[in-house]
Protein backbone atom coordinates (compact mmCIF):
# COMPACT_ATOMS: atom_id res chain seq x y z
CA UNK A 1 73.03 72.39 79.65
CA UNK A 2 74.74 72.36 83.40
CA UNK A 3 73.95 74.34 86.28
CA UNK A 4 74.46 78.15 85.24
CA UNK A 5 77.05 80.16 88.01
CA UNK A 6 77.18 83.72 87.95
CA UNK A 7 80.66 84.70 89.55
CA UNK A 8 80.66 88.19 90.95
CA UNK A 9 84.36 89.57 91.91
CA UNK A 10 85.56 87.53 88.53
CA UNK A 11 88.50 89.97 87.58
CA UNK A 12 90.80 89.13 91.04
CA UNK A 13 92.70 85.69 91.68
CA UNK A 14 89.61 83.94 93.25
CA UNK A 15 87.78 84.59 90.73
CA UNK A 16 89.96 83.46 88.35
CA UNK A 17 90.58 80.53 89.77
CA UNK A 18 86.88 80.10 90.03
CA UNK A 19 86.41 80.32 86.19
CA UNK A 20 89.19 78.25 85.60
CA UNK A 21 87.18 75.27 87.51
CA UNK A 22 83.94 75.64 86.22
CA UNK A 23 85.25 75.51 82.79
CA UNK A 24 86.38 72.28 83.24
CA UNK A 25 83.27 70.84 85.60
CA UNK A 26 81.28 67.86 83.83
CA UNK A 27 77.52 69.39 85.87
CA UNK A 28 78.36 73.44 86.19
CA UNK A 29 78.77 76.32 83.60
CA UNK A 30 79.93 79.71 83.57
CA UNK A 31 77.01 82.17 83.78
CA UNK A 32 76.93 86.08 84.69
CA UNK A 33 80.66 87.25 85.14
CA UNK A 34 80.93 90.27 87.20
CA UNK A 35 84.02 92.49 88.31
CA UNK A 36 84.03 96.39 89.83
CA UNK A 37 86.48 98.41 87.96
CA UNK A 38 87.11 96.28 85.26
CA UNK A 39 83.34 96.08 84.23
CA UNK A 40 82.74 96.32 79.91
CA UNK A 41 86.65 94.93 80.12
CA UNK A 42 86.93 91.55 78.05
CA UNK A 43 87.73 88.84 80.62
CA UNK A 44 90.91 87.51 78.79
CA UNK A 45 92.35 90.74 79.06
CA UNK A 46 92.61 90.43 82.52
CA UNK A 47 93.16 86.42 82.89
CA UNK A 48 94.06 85.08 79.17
CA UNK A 49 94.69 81.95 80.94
CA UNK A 50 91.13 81.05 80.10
CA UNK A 51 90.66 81.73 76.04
CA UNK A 52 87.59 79.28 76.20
CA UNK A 53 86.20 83.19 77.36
CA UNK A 54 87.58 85.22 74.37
CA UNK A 55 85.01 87.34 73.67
CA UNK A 56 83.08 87.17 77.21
CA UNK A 57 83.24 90.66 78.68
CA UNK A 58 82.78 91.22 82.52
CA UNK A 59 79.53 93.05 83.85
CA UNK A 60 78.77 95.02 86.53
CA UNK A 61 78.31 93.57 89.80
CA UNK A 62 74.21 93.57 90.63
CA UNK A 63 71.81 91.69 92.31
CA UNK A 64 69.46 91.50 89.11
CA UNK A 65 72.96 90.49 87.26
CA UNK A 66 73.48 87.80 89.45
CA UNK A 67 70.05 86.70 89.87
CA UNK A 68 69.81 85.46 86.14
CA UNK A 69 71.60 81.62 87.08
CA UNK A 70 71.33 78.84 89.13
CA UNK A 71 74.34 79.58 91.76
CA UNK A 72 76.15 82.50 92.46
CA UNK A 73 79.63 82.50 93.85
CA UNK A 74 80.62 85.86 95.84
CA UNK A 75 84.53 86.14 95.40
CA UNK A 76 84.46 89.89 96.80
CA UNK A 77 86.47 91.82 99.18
CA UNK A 78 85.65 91.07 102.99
CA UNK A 79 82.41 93.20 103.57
CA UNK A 80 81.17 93.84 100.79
CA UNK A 81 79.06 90.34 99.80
CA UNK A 82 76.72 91.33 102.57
CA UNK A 83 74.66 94.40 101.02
CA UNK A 84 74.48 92.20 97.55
CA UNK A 85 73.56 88.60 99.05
CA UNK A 86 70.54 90.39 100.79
CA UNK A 87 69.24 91.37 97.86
CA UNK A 88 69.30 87.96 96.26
CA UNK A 89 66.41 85.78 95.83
CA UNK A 90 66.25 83.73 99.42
CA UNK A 91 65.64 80.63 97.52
CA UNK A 92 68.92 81.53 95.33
CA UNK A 93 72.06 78.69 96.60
CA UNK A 94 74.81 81.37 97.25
CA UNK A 95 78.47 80.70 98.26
CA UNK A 96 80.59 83.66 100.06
CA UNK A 97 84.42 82.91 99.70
CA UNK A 98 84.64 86.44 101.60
CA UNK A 99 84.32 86.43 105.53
CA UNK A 100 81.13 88.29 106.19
CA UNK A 101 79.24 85.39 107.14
CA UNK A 102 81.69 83.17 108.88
CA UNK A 103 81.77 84.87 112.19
CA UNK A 104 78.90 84.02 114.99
CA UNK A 105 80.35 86.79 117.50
CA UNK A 106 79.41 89.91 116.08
CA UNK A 107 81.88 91.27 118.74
CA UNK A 108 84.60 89.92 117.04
CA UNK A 109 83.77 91.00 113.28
CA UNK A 110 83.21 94.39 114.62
CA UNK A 111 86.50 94.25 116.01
CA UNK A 112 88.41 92.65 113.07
CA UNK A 113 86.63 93.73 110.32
CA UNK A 114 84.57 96.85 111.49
CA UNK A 115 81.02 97.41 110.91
CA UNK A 116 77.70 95.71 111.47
CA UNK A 117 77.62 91.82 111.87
CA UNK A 118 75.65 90.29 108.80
CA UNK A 119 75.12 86.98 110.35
CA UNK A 120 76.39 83.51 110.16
CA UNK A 121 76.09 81.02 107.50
CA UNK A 122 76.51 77.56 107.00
CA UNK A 123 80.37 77.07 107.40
CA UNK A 124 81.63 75.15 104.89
CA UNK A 125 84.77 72.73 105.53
CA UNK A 126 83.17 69.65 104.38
CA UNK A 127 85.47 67.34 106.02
CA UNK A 128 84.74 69.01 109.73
CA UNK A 129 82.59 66.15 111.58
CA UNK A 130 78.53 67.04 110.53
CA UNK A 131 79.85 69.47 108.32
CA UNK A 132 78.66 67.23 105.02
CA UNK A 133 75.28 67.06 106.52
CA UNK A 134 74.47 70.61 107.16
CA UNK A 135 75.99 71.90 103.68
CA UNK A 136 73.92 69.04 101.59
CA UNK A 137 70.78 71.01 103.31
CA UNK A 138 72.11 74.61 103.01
CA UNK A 139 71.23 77.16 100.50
CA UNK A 140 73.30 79.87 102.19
CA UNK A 141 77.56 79.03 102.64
CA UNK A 142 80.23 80.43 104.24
CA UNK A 143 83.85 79.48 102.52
CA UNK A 144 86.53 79.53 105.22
CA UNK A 145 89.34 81.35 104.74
CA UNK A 146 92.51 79.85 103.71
CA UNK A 147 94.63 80.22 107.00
CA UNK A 148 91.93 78.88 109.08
CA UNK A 149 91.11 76.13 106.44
CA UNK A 150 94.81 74.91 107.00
CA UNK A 151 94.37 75.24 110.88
CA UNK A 152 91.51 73.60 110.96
CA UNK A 153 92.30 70.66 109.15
CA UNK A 154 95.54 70.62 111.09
CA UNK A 155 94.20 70.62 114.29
CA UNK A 156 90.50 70.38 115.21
CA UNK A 157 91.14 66.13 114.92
CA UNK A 158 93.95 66.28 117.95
CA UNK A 159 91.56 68.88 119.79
CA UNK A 160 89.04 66.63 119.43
CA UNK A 161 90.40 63.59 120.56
CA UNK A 162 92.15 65.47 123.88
CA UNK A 163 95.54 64.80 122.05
CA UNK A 164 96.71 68.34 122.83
CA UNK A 165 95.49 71.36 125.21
CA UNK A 166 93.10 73.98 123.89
CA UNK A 167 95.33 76.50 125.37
CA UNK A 168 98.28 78.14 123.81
CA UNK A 169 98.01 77.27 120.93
CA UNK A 170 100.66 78.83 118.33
CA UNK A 171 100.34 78.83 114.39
CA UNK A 172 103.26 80.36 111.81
CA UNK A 173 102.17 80.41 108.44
CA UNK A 174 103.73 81.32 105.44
CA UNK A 175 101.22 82.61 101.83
CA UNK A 176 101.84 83.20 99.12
CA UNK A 177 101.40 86.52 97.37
CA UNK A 178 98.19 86.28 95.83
CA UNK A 179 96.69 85.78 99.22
CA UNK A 180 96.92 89.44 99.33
CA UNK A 181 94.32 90.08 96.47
CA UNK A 182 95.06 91.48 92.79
CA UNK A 183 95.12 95.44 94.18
CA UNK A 184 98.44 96.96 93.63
CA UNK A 185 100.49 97.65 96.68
CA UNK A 186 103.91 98.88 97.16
CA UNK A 187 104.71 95.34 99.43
CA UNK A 188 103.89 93.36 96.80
CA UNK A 189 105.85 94.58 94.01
CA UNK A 190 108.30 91.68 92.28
CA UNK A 191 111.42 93.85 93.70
CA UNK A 192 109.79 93.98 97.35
CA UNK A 193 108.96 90.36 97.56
CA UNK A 194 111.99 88.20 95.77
CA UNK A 195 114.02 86.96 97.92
CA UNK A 196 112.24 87.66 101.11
CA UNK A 197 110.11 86.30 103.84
CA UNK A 198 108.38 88.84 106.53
CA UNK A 199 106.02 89.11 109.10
CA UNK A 200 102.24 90.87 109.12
CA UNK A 201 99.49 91.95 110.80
CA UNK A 202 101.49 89.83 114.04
CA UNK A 203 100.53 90.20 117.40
CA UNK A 204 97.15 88.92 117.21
CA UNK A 205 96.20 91.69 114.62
CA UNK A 206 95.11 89.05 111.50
CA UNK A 207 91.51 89.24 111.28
CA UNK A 208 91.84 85.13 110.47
CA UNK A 209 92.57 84.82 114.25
CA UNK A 210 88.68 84.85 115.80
CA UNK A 211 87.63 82.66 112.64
CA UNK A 212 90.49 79.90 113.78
CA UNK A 213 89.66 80.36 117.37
CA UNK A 214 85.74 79.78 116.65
CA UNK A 215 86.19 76.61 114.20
CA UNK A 216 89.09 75.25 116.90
CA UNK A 217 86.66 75.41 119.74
CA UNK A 218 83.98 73.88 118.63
CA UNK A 219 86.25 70.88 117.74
CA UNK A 220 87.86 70.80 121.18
CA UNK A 221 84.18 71.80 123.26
CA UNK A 222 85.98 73.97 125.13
CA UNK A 223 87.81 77.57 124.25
CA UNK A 224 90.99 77.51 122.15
CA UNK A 225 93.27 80.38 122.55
CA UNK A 226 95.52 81.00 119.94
CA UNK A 227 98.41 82.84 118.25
CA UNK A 228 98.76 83.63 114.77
CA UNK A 229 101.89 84.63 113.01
CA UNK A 230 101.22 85.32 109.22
CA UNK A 231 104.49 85.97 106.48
CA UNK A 232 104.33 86.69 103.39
CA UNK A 233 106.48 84.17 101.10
CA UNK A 234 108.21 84.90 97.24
CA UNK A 235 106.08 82.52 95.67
CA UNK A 236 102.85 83.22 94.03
CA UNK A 237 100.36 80.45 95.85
CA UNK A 238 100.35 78.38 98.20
CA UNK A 239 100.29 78.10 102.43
CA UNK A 240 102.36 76.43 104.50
CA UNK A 241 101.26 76.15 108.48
CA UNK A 242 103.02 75.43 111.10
CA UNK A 243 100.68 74.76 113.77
CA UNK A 244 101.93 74.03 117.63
CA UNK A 245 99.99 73.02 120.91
CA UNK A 246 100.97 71.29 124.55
CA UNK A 247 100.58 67.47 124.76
CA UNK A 248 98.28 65.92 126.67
CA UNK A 249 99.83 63.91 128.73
CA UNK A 250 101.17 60.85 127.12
CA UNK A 251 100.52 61.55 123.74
CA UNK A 252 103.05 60.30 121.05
CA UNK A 253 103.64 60.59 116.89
CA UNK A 254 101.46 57.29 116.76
CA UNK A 255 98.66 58.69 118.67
CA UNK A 256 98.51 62.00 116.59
CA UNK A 257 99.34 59.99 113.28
CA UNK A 258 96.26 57.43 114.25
CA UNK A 259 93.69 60.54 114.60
CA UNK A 260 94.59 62.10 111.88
CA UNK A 261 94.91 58.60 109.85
CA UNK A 262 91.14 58.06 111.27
CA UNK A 263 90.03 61.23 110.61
CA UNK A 264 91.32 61.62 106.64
CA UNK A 265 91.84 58.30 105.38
CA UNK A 266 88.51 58.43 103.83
CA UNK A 267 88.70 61.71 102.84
CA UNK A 268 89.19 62.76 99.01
CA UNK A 269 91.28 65.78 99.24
CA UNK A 270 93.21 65.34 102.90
CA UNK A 271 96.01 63.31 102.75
CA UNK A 272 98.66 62.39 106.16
CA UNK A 273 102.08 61.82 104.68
CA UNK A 274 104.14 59.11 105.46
CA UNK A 275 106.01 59.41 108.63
CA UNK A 276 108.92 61.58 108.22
CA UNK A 277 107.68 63.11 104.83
CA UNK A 278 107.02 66.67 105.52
CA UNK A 279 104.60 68.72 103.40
CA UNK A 280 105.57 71.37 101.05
CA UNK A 281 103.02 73.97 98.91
CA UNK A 282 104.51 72.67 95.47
CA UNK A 283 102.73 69.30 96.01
CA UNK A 284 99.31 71.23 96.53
CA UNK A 285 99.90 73.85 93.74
CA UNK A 286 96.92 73.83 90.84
CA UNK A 287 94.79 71.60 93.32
CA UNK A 288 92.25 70.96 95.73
CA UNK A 289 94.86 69.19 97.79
CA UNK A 290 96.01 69.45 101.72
CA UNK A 291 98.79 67.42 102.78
CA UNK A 292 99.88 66.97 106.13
CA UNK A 293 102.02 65.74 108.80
CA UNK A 294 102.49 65.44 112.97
CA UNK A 295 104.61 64.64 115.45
CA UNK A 296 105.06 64.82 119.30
CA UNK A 297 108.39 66.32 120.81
CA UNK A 298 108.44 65.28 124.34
CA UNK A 299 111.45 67.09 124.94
CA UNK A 300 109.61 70.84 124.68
CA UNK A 301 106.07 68.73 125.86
CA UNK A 302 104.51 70.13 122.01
CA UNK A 303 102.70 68.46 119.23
CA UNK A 304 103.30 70.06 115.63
CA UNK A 305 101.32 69.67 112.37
CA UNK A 306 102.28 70.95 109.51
CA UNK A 307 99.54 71.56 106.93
CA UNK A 308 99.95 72.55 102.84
CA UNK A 309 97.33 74.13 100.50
CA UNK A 310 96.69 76.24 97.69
CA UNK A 311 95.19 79.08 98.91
CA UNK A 312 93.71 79.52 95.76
CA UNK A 313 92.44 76.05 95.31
CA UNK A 314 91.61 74.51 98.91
CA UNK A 315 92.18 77.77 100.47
CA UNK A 316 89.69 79.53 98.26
CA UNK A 317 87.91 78.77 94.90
CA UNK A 318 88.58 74.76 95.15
CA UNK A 319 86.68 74.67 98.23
CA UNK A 320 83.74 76.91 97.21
CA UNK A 321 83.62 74.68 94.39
CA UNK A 322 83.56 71.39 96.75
CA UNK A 323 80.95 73.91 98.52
CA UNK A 324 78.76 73.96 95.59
CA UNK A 325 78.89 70.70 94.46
CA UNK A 326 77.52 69.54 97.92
CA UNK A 327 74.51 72.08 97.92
CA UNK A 328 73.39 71.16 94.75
CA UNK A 329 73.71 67.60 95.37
CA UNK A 330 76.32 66.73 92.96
CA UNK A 331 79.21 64.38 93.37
CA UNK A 332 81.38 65.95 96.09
CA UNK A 333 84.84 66.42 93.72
CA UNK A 334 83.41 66.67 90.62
CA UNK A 335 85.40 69.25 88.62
CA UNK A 336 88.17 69.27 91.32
CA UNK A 337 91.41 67.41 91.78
CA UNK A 338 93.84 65.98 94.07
CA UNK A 339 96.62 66.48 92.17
CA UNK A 340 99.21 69.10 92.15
CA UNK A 341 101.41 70.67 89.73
CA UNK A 342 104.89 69.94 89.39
CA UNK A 343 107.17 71.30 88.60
């Protein structure tokens, strides 16, 4: 018998993605399986990707549902994992993939997010420098978000190293629909989205921003301002982030490709390109993957890294996974891969 997970939020794309990966981990099975509106609803009947759960129904999302396993994985909307964590046994490993415990300023939830600040837990980007450390010792986890997961692992090396300036930063990324959750809206239909790119939530309106800014200053130890331009792209998963920033002075490809070489080469799930190869979401789709890639323009005096994920996978359920595996002292990728799908 493995390590028993209850998943609460089970019926929406994390959550799928979530049962898809524990199906297939060697140390972890599928416990308590928990959804809102579809409650009493068979779980194939909403993803019959996974017929190993023919005949599994989802229950209703409690405290004394989730209580009954080993680890519980919160894959709910932002604010409301909050209410039910607090209710959980304090000695109970829990893993939030939503954002109400990734914030320290309670300012800025309040002002992204709206309502009372529920505190900060361990943030958990394992491959962030003491990140590893703090998450084999946590019981409590905060799972970025999958913007800021791709902006963080884009940046917070050349930050670090004084490669580029903490201010003005600028980040265009493109998602991929089911970044938007499994609710129907109008913007997502098929008919609205083939064939089209556009803009959201621009102007410094994406409530992603203060998480990017927090996790980007703390790499650079000293306050990163940034810009954040999110679009919406025709393809299902997947993000693609273009992330700028002002050289330092004398900085060059080879000294962003070097920290970034440093920084990842021993990493499991990061990989830097080959200079010149640029990174595209199909090589991350179906994985735990990031790929990415740098260079220095002298002309306009800006660095740019471009960063790939699945925001389901890395961006998401992947990393809570990772997440788990780490606070329960397990090998760091069991059940998780660095391959992508193709085609």
């Amino acid at each position: 018998m493995g390590t028993r997970v209850a998943v609460a939020g089970a019926s929406g794309y994390a959550g799928g993605e979530l049962l898809r990966l524990l199906l297939a981990h060697p140390d972890l099975e599928v416990g308590p399986v928990t959804a809102g509106t579809s409650a009493g609803a068979p779980v194939t009947s909403v993803h019959p990707q996974l017929p190993q759960l023919a005949g599994t129904t989802f229950g209703g999302t409690s405290a004394a549902v989730l209580a009954d396993a080993d680890l519980v994985l919160l894959a709910l909307p932002h604010g409301q994992s909050a209410a039910l964590a607090a209710q959980l046994p304090p000695t109970l490993p829990v893993v939030d993939l939503g954002a109400d415990h990734r914030l320290a300023s309670a300012a800025d939830w309040e002002a992204f997010y709206g309502g009372a600040h529920a505190g900060t837990w361990t943030y958990g980007l394992p491959e962030l420098p003491g990140a590893r450390a703090a998450l084999r010792g946590a019981v409590r986890v905060a799972n970025p978000g999958c913007y800021p997961t791709s902006v963080a692992l884009g940046l917070a090396p050349v930050l670090a190293a004084g490669l580029v300036e903490p201010q003005d930063v600028v980040v265009v990324a493109a998602s991929g629909t089911s970044g938007a959750g499994r609710s129907a809206k109008a913007s997502l239909l098929g008919s609205e989205v083939m064939g089209s790119m556009a803009a959201y939530k621009a102007g410094g309106a994406h409530q992603h921003t203060p998480e990017m800014e927090q996790t980007l200053s703390a790499a650079a130890g000293a306050p990163v301002s940034l810009l954040f331009t999110p679009t919406l792209a025709p393809m299902p998963r997947g993000i693609l982030a273009t992330c700028t920033a002002r050289l330092a002075q004398g900085t060059t490809t080879a000294a962003l490709r070097e920290v970034l070489a440093a920084a990842y080469d021993p990493e499991p799930f990061v990989h830097l390109l080959p200079e010149g190869a640029w990174p595209a979401t199909a090589s991350t789709y179906g994985s735990n993957a990031v790929q990415l890639q740098a260079a220095a323009d002298p002309r306009s005096g800006r660095a740019t890294v471009v960063v790939a994920i699945d925001n389901l996978g890395k961006g998401a359920a992947g990393q809570a996974v990772q997440n788990a595996n780490l606070l329960l002292g397990l090998e760091e990728t069991a059940g998780l891969s660095a391959a992508g799908v193709a085609p």
